[in-house]
Protein backbone atom coordinates (compact mmCIF):
# COMPACT_ATOMS: atom_id res chain seq x y z
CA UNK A 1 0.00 0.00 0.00
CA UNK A 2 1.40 3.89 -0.71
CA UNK A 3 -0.47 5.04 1.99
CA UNK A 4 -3.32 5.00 4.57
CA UNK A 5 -7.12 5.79 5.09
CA UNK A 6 -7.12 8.44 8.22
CA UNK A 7 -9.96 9.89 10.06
CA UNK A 8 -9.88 12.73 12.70
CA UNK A 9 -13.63 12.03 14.49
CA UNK A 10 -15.10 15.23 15.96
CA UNK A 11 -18.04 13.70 17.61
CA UNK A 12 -20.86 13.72 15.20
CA UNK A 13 -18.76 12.85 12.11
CA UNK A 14 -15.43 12.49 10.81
CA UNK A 15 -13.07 14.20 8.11
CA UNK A 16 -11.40 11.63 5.91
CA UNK A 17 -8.04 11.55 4.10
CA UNK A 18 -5.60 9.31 2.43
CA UNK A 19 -1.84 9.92 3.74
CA UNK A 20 1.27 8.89 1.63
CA UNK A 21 3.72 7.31 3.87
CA UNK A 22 5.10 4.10 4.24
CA UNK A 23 4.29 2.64 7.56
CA UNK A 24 1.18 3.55 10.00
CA UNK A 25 3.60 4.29 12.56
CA UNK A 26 4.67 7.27 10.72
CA UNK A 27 1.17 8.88 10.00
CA UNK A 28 0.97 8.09 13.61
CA UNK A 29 3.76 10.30 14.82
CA UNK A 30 3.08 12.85 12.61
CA UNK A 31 -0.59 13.38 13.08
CA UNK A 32 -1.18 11.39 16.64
CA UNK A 33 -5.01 12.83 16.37
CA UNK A 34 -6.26 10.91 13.75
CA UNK A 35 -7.69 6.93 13.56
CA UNK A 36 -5.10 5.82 11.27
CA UNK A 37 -6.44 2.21 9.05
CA UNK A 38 -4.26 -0.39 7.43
CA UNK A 39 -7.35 -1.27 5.72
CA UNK A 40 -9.91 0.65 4.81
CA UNK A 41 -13.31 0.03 6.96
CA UNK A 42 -15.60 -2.39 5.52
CA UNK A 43 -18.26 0.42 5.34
CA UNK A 44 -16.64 2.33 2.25
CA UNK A 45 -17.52 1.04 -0.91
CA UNK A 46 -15.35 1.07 -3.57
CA UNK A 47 -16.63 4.78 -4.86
CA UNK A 48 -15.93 5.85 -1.34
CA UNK A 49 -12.08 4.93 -1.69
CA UNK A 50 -11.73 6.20 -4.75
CA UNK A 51 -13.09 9.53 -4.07
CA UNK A 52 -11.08 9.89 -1.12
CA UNK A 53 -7.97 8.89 -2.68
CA UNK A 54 -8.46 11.05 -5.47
CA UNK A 55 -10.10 14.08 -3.68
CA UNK A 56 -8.69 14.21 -0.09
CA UNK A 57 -4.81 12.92 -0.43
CA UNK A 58 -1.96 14.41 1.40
CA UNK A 59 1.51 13.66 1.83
CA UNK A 60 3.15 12.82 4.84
CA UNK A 61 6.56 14.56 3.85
CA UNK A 62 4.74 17.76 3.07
CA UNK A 63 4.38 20.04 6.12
CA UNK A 64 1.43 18.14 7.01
CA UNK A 65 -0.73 18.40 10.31
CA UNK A 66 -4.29 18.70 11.24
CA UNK A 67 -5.44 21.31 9.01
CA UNK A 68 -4.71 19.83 6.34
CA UNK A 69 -6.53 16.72 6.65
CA UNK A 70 -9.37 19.19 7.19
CA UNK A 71 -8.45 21.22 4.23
CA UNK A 72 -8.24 17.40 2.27
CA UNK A 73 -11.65 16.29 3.43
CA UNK A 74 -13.22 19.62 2.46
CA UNK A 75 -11.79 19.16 -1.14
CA UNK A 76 -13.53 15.90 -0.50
CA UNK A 77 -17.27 17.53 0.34
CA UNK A 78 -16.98 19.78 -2.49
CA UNK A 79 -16.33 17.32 -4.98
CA UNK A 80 -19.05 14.96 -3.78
CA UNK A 81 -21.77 18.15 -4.32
């Protein structure tokens, strides 16, 4: 896998992403908020991991944090209207 399913739950939802890194541990220590998944939940179809692959992705070795998982899932809610 190139990367990981992440989630950062705020209680009545959650804002999803796909991270580029090579092991979970790193998303992990980067971004220690978030759910980080090895596999994506049985939940998402197929159209749902597609879209957020191609809508919210982010790279680990960017200056990434918080906001821009947010900023990744809101590309995410605008493509999906």
């Amino acid at each position: 896998m190139d990367g990981f399913f992440v989630a950062y739950e705020y209680g009545t939802g959650a804002a999803w992403a796909f991270v580029k890194a090579d092991t979970a541990a790193e998303v992990t220590a980067e971004l220690p908020e978030l759910d980080v998944y090895e596999t994506p939940p049985e939940w998402m179809t197929i159209e749902d991991l597609h879209r957020v692959r191609e809508h919210a992705y982010v790279e680990l070795d960017q200056q990434s944090n918080l906001d821009a998982i947010l900023d990744a899932s809101r590309r995410l809610l605008a493509a999906a209207s």
